[in-house]
N, C-alpha and C. Protein backbone atom coordinates (compact mmCIF):
# COMPACT_ATOMS: atom_id res chain seq x y z
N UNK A 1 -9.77 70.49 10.44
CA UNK A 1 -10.86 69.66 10.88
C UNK A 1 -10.63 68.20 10.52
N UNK A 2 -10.24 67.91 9.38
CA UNK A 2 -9.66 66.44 9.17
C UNK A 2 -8.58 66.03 9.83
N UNK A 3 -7.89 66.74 10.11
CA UNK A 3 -6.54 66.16 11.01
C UNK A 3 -7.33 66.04 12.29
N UNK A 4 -7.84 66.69 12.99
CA UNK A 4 -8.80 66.54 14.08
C UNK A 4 -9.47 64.91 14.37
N UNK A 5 -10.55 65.23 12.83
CA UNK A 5 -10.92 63.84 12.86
C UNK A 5 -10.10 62.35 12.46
N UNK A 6 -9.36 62.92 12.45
CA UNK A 6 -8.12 61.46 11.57
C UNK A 6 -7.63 61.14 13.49
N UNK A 7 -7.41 62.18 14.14
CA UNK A 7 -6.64 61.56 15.13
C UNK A 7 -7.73 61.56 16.37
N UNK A 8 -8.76 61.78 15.99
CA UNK A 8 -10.06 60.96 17.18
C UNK A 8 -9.64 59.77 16.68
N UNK A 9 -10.07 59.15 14.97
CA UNK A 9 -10.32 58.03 14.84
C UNK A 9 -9.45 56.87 15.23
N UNK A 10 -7.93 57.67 15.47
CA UNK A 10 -6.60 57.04 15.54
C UNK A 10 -6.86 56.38 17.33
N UNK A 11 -7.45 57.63 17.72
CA UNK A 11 -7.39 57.23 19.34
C UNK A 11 -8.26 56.53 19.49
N UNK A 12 -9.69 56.04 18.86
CA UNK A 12 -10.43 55.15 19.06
C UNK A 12 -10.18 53.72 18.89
N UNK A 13 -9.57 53.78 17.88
CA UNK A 13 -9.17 52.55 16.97
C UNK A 13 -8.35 51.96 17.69
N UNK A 14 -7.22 52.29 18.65
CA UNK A 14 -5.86 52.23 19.62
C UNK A 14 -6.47 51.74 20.90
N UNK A 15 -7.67 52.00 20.89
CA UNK A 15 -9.02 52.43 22.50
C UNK A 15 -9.38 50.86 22.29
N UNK A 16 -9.95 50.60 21.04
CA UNK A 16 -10.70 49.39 20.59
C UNK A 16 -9.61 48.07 20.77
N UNK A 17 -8.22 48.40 20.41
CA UNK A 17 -7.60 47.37 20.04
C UNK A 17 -6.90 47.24 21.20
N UNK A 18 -6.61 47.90 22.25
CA UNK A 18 -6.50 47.72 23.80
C UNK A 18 -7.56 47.29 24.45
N UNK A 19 -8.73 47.45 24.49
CA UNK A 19 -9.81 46.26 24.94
C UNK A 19 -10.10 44.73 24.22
N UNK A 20 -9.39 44.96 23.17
CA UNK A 20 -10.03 44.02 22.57
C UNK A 20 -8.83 43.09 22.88
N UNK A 21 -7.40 43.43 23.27
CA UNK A 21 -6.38 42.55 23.22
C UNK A 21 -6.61 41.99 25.02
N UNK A 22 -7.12 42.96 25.89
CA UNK A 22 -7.00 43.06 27.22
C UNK A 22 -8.34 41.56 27.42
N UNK A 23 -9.64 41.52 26.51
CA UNK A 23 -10.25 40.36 26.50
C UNK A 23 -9.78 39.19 26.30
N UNK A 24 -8.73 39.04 25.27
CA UNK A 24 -8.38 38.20 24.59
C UNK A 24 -7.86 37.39 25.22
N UNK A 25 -6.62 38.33 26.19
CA UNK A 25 -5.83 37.73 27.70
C UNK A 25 -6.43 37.25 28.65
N UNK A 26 -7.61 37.93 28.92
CA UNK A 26 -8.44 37.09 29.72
C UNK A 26 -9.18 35.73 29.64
N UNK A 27 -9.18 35.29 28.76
CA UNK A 27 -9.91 34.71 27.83
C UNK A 27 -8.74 33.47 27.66
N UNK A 28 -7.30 33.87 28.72
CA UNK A 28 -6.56 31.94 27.97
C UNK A 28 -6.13 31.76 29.64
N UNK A 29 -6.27 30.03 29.32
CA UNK A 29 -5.82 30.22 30.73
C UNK A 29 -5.12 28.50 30.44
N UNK A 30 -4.10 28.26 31.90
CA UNK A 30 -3.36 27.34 31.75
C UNK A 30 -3.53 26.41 32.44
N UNK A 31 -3.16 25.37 32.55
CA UNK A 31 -3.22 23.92 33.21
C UNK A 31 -2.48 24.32 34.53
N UNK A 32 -3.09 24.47 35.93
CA UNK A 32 -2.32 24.67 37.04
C UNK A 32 -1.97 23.47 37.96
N UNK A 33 -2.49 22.68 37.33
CA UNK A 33 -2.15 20.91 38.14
C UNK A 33 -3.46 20.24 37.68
N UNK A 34 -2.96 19.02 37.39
CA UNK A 34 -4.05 17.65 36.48
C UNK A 34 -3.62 16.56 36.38
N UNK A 35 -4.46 15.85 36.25
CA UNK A 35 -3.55 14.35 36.29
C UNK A 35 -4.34 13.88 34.74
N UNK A 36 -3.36 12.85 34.80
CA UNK A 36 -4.02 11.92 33.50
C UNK A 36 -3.78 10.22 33.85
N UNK A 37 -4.97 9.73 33.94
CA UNK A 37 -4.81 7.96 34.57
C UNK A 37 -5.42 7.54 33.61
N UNK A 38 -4.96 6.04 33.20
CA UNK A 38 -5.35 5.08 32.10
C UNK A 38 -5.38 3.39 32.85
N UNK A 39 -6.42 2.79 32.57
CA UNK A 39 -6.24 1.76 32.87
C UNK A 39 -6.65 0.57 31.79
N UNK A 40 -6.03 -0.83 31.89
CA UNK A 40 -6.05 -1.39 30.91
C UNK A 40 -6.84 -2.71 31.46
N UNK A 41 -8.33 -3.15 31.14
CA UNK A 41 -8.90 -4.15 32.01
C UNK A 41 -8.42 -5.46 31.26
N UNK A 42 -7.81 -5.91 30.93
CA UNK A 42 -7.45 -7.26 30.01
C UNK A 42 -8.32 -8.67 31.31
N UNK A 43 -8.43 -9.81 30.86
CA UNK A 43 -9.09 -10.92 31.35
C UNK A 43 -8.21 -11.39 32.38
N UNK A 44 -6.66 -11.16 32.34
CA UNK A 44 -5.95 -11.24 33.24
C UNK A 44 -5.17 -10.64 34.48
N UNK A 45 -5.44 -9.75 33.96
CA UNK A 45 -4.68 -8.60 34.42
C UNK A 45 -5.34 -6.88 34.48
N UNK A 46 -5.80 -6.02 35.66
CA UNK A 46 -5.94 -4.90 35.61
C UNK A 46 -4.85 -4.12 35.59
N UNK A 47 -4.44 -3.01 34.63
CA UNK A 47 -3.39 -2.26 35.05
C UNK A 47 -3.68 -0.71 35.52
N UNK A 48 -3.29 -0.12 36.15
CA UNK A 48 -3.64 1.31 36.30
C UNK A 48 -2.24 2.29 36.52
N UNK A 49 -2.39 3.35 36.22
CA UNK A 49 -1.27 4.12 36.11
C UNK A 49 -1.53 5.47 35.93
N UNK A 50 -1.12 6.25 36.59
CA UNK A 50 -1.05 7.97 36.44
C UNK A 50 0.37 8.95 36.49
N UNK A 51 -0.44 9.69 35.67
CA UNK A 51 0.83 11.22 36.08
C UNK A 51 -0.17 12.34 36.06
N UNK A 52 0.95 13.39 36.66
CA UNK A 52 0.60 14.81 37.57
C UNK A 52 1.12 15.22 36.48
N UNK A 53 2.14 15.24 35.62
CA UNK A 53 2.99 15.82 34.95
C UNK A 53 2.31 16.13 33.65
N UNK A 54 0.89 16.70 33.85
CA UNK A 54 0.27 17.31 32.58
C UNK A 54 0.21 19.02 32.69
N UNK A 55 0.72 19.67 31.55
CA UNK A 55 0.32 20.54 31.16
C UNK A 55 -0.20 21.23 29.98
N UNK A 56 -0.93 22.50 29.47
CA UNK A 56 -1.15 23.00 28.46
C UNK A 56 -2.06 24.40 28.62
N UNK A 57 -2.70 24.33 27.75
CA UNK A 57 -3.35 25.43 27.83
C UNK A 57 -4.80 25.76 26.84
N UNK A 58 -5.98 26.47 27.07
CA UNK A 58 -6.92 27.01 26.41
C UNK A 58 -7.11 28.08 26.28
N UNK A 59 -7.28 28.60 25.28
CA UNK A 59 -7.66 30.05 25.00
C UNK A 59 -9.31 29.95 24.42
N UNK A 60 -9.94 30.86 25.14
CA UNK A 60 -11.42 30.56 24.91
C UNK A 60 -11.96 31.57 24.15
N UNK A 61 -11.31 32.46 23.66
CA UNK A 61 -11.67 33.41 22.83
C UNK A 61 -11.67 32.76 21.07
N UNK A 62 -10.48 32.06 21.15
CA UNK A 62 -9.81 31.69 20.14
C UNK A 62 -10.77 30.18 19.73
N UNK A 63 -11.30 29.57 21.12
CA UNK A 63 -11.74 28.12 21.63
C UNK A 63 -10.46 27.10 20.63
N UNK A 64 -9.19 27.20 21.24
CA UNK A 64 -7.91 26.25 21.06
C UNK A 64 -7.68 25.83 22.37
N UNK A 65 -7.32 24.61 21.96
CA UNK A 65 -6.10 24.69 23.26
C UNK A 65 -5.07 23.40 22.79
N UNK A 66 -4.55 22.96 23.70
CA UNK A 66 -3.16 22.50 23.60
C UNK A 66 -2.74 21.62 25.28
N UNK A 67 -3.00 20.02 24.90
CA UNK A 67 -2.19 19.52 26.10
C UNK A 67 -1.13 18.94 25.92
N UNK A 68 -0.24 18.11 26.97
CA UNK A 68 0.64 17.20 26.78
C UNK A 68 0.63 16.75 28.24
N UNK A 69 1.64 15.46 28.45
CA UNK A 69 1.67 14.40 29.23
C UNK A 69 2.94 14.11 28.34
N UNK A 70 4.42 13.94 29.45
CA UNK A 70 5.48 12.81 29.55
C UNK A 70 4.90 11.36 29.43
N UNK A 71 5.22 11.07 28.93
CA UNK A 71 5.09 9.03 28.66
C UNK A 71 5.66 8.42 30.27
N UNK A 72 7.00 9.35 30.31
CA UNK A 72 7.38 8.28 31.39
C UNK A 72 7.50 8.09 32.84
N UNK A 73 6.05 9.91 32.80
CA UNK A 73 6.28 10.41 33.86
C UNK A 73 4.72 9.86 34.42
N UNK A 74 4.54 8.33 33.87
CA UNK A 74 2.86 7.62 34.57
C UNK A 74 3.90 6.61 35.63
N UNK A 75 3.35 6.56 36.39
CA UNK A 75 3.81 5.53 37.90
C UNK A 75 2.41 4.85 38.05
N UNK A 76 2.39 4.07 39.41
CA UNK A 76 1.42 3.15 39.33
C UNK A 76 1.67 1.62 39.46
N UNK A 77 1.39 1.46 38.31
CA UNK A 77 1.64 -0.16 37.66
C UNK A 77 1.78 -1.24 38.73
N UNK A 78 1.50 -2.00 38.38
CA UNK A 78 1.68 -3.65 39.59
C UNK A 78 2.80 -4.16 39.85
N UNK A 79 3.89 -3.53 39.34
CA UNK A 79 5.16 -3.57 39.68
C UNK A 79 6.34 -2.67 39.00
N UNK A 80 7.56 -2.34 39.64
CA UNK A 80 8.21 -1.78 38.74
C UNK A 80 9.15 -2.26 37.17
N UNK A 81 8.57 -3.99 37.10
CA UNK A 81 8.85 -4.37 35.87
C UNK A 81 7.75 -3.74 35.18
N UNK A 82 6.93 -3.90 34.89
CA UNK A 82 5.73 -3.84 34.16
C UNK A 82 5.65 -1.67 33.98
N UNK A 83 6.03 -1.18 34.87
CA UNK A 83 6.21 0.09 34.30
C UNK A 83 7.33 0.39 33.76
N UNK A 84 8.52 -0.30 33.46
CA UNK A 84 9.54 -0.59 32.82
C UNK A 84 9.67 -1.27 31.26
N UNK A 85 8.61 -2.46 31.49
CA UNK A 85 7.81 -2.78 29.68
C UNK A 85 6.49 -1.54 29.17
N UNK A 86 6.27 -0.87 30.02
CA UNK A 86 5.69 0.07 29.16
C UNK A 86 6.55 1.34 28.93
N UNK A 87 7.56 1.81 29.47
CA UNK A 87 8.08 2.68 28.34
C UNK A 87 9.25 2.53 27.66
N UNK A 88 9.71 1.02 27.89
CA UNK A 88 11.14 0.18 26.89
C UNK A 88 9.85 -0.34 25.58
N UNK A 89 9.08 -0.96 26.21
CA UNK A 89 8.62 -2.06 24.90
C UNK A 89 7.94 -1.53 24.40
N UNK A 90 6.53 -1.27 24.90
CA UNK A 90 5.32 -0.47 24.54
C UNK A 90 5.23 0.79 23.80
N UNK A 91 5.56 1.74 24.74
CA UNK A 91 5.23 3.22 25.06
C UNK A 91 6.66 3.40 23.83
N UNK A 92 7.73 2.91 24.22
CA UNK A 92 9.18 3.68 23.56
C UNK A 92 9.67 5.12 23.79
N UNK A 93 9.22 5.43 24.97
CA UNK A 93 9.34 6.52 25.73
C UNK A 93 10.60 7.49 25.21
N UNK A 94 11.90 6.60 24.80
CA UNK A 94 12.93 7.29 24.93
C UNK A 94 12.57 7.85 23.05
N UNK A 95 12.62 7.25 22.21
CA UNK A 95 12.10 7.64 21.28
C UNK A 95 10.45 8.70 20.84
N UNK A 96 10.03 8.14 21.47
CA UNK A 96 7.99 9.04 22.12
C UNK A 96 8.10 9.98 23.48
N UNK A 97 8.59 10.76 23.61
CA UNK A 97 8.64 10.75 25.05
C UNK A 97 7.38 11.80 25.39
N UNK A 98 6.55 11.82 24.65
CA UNK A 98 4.89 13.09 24.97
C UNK A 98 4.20 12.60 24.22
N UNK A 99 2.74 12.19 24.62
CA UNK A 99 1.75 12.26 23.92
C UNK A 99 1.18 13.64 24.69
N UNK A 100 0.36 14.25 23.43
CA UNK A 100 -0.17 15.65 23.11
C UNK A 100 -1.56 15.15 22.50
N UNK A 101 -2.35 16.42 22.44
CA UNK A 101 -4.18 16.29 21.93
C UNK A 101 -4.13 18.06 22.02
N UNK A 102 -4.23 18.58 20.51
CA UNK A 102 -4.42 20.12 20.56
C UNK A 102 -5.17 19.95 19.12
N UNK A 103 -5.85 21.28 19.49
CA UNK A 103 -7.29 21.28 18.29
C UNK A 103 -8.00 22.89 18.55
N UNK A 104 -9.32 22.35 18.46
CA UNK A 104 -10.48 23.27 18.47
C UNK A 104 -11.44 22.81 19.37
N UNK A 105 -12.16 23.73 20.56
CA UNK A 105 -13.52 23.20 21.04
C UNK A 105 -14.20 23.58 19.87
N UNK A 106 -15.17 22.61 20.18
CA UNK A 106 -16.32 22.46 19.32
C UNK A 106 -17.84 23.95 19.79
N UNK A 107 -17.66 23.34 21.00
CA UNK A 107 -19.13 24.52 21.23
C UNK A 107 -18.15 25.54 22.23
N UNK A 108 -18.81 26.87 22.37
CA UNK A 108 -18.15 27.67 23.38
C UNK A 108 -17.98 27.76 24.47
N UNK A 109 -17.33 28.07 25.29
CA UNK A 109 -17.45 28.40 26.76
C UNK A 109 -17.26 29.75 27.36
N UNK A 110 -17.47 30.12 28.39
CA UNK A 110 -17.41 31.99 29.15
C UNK A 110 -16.53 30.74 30.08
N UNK A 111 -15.64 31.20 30.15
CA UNK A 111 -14.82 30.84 31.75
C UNK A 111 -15.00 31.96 32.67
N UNK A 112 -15.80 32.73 32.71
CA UNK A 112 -16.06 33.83 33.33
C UNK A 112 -18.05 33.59 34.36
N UNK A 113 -18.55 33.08 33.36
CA UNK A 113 -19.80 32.88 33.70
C UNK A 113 -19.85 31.28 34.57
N UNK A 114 -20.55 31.09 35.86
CA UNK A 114 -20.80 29.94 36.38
C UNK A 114 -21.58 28.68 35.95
N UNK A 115 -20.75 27.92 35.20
CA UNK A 115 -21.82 27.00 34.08
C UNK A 115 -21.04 25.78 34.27
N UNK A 116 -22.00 24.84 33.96
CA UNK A 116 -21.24 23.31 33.45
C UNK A 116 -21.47 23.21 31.77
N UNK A 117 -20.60 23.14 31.19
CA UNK A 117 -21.08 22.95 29.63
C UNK A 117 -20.22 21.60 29.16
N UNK A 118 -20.83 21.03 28.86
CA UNK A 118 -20.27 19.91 27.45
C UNK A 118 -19.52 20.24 26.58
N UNK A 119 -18.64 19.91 26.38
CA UNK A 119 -18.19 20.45 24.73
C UNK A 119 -17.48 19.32 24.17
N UNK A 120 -16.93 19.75 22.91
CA UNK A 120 -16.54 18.17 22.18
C UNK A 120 -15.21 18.84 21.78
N UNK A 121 -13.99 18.21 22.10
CA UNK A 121 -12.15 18.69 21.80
C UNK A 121 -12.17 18.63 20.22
N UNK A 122 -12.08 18.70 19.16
CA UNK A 122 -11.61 18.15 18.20
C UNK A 122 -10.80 18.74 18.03
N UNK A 123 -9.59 17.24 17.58
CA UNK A 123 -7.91 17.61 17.04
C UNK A 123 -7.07 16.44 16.86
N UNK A 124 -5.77 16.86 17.05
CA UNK A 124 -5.06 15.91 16.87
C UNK A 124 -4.59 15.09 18.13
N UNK A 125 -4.11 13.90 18.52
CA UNK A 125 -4.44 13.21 19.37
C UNK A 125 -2.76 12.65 19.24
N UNK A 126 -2.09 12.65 19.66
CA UNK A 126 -0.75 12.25 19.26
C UNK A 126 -0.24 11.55 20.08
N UNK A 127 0.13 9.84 20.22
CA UNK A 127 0.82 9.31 20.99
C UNK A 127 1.71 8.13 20.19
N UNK A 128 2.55 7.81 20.47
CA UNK A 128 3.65 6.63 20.49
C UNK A 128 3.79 7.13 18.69
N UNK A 129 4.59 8.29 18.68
CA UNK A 129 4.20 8.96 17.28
C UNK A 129 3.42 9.10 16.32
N UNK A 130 2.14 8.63 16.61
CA UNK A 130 1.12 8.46 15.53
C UNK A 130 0.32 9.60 16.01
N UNK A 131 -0.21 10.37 15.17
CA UNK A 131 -1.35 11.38 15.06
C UNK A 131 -2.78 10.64 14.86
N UNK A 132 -3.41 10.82 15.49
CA UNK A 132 -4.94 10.01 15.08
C UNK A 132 -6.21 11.51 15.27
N UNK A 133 -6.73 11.89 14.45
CA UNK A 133 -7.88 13.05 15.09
C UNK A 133 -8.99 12.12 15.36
N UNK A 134 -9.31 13.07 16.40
CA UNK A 134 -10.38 12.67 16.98
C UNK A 134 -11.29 13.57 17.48
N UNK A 135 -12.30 13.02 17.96
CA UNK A 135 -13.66 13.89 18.84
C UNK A 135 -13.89 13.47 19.89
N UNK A 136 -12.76 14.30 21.32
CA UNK A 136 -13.29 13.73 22.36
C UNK A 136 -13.98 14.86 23.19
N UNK A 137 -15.18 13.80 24.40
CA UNK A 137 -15.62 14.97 24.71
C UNK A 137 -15.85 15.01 26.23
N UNK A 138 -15.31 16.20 26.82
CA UNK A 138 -15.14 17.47 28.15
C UNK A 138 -16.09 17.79 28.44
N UNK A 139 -16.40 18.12 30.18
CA UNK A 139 -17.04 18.25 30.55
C UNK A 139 -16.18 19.83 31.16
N UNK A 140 -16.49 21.33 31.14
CA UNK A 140 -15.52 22.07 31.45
C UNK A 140 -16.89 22.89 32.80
N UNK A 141 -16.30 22.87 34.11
CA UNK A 141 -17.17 23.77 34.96
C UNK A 141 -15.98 24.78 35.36
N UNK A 142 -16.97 26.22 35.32
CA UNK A 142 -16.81 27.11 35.84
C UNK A 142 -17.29 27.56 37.02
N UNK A 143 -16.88 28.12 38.23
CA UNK A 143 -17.31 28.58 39.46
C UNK A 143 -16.21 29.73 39.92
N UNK A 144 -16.80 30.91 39.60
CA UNK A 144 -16.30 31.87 39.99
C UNK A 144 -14.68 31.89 39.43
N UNK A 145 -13.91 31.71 39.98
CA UNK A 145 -12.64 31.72 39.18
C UNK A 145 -12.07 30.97 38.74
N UNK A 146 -12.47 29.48 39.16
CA UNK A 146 -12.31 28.50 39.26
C UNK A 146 -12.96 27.86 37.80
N UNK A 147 -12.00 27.00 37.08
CA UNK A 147 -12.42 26.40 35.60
C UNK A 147 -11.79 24.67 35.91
N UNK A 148 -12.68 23.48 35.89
CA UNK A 148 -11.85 22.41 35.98
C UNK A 148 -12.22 21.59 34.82
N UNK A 149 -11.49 21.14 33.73
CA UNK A 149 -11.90 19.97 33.22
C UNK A 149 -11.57 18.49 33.18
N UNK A 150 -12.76 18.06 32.88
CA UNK A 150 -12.65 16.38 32.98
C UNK A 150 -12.56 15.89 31.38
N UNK A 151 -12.69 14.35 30.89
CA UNK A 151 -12.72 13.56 30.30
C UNK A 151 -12.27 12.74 30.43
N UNK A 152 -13.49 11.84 29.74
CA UNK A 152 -12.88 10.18 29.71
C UNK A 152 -13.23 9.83 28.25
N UNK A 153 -11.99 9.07 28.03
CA UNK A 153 -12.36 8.30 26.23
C UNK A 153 -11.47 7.37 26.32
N UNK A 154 -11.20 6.44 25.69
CA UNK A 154 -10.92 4.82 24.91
C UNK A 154 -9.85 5.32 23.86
N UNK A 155 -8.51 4.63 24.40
CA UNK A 155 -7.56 4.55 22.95
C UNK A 155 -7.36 3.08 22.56
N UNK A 156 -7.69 2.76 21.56
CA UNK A 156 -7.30 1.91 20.89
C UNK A 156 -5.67 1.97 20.72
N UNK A 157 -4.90 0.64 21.08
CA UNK A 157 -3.43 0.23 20.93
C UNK A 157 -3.48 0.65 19.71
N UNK A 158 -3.61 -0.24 18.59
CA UNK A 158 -3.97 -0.45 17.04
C UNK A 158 -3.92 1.30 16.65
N UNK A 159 -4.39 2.08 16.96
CA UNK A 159 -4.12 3.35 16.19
C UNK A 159 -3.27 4.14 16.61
N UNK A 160 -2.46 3.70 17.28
CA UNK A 160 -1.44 4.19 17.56
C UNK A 160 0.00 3.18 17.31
N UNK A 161 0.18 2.40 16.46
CA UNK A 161 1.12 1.59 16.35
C UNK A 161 1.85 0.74 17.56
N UNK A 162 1.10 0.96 18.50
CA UNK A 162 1.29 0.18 19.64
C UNK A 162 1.27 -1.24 19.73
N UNK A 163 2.30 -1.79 19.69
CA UNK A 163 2.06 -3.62 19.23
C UNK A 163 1.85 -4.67 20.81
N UNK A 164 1.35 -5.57 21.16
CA UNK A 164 1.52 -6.09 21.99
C UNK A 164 2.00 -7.33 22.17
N UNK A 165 2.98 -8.32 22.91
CA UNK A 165 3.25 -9.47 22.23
C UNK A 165 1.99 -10.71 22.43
N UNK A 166 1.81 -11.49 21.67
CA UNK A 166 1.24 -12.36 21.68
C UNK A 166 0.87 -13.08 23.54
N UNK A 167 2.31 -13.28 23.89
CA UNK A 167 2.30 -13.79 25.13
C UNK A 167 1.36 -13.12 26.17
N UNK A 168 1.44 -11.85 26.35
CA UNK A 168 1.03 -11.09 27.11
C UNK A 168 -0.21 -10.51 26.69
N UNK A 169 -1.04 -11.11 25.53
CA UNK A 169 -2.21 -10.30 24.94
C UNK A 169 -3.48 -10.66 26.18
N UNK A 170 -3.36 -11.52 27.07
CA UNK A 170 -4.44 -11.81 28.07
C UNK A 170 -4.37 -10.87 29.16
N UNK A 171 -2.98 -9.97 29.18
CA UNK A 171 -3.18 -9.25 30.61
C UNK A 171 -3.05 -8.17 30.33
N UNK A 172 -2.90 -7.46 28.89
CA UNK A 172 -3.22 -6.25 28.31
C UNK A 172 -4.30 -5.73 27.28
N UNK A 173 -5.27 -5.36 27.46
CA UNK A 173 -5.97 -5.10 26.67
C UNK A 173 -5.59 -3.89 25.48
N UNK A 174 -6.98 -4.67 24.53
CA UNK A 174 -5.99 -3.18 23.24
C UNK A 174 -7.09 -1.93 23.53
N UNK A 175 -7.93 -1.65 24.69
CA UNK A 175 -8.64 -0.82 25.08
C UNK A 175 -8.23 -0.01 26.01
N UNK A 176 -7.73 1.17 25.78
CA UNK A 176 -7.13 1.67 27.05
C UNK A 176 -8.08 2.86 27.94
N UNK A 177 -8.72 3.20 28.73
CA UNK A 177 -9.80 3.84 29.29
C UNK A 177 -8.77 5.09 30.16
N UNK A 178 -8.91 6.19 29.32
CA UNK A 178 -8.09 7.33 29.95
C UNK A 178 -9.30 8.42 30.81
N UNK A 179 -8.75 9.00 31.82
CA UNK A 179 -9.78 10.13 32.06
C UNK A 179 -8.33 11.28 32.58
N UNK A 180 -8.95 12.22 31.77
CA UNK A 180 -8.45 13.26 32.69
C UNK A 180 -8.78 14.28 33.10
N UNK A 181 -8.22 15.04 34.53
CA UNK A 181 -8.90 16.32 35.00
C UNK A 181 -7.89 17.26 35.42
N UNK A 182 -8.11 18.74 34.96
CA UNK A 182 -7.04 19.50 35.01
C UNK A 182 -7.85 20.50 35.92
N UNK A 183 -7.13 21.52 36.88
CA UNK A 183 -7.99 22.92 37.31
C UNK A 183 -7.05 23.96 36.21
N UNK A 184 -7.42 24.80 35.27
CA UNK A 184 -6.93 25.82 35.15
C UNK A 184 -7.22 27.28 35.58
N UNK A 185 -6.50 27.88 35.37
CA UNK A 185 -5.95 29.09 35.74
C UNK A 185 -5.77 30.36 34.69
N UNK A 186 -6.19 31.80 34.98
CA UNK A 186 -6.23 32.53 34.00
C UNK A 186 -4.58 32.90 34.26
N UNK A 187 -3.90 32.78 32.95
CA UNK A 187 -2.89 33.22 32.46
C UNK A 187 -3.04 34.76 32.68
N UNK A 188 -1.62 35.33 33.56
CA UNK A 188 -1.27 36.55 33.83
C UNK A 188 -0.80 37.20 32.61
């Protein structure tokens, strides 16, 4: 009778930890195309610039996730000098070549349920090698299978060791206004 009950409990326990892993999978999903654009309003000069070349991932069970963005994969710019001083002078692309932002959501989400929720990223924020944490905050909608998120936030040059030269401080600002929007996708 104990061996009996030892190997119900075995098959339950095996029962439990196959649903519970089969949620878990459901529950992460990946960056299936997103962009990330930044623009810099200085008194002289607007700059604007994007890349496609973002990926990462969230797991919403876990509420982690994990992005990145190539440095040198933003185009744009008002000319191809000027996207040339941002990843020789600026950016240092060949040395930096990813800024990343991976952490914790703050409040939860169902990527399963049809909702718009707020939530706030907190983590690490990593560009032109400097780590800075921060609290930025996403707007994540769900519709049926469909999960897209947005944000917009402000990097400061200055916390990121980003120097600018004197000459050029009128047509670059040290405010940089990023937004980005990804659709993800439930990971197979």
């Amino acid at each position: 009778m104990k061996f009996m009950k030892a190997v119900i409990y075995k098959y339950i326990m095996v029962c439990i930890g196959f649903l519970v892993c089969f949620k878990t999978q459901a529950q992460v999903y990946e960056i299936e195309k997103g962009n990330i654009q930044f623009y810099s309003d200085a008194p002289q000069e607007l700059i604007k610039a994007y890349s496609e070349n973002i990926s990462g991932i969230v797991d919403f069970t876990k509420n982690i996730f994990f992005v990145k963005v190539g440095i040198s994969s933003f185009n744009g710019f008002n000319s191809p000098l000027q996207r040339e001083h941002f990843n020789e002078n600026y950016m240092e692309s060949t040395m930096f070549p990813v800024a990343s932002f991976s952490g914790k959501l703050i409040e939860e989400v169902n990527p399963e349920k049809d909702k718009k929720t707020t939530v706030r990223a907190k983590g690490d924020l990593l560009i032109h090698g400097i780590t800075q944490e921060r609290i930025i905050p996403a707007l994540i909608r769900t519709k049926g299978k469909e999960v897209l998120l947005e944000a917009d936030f402000i990097i400061l040059l200055s916390d990121h060791d980003i120097k600018i030269p004197r000459v050029v401080s009128s047509k670059l600002s040290q405010k940089i206004h990023v937004s980005v929007f990804a659709k993800l996708t439930k990971r197979k």
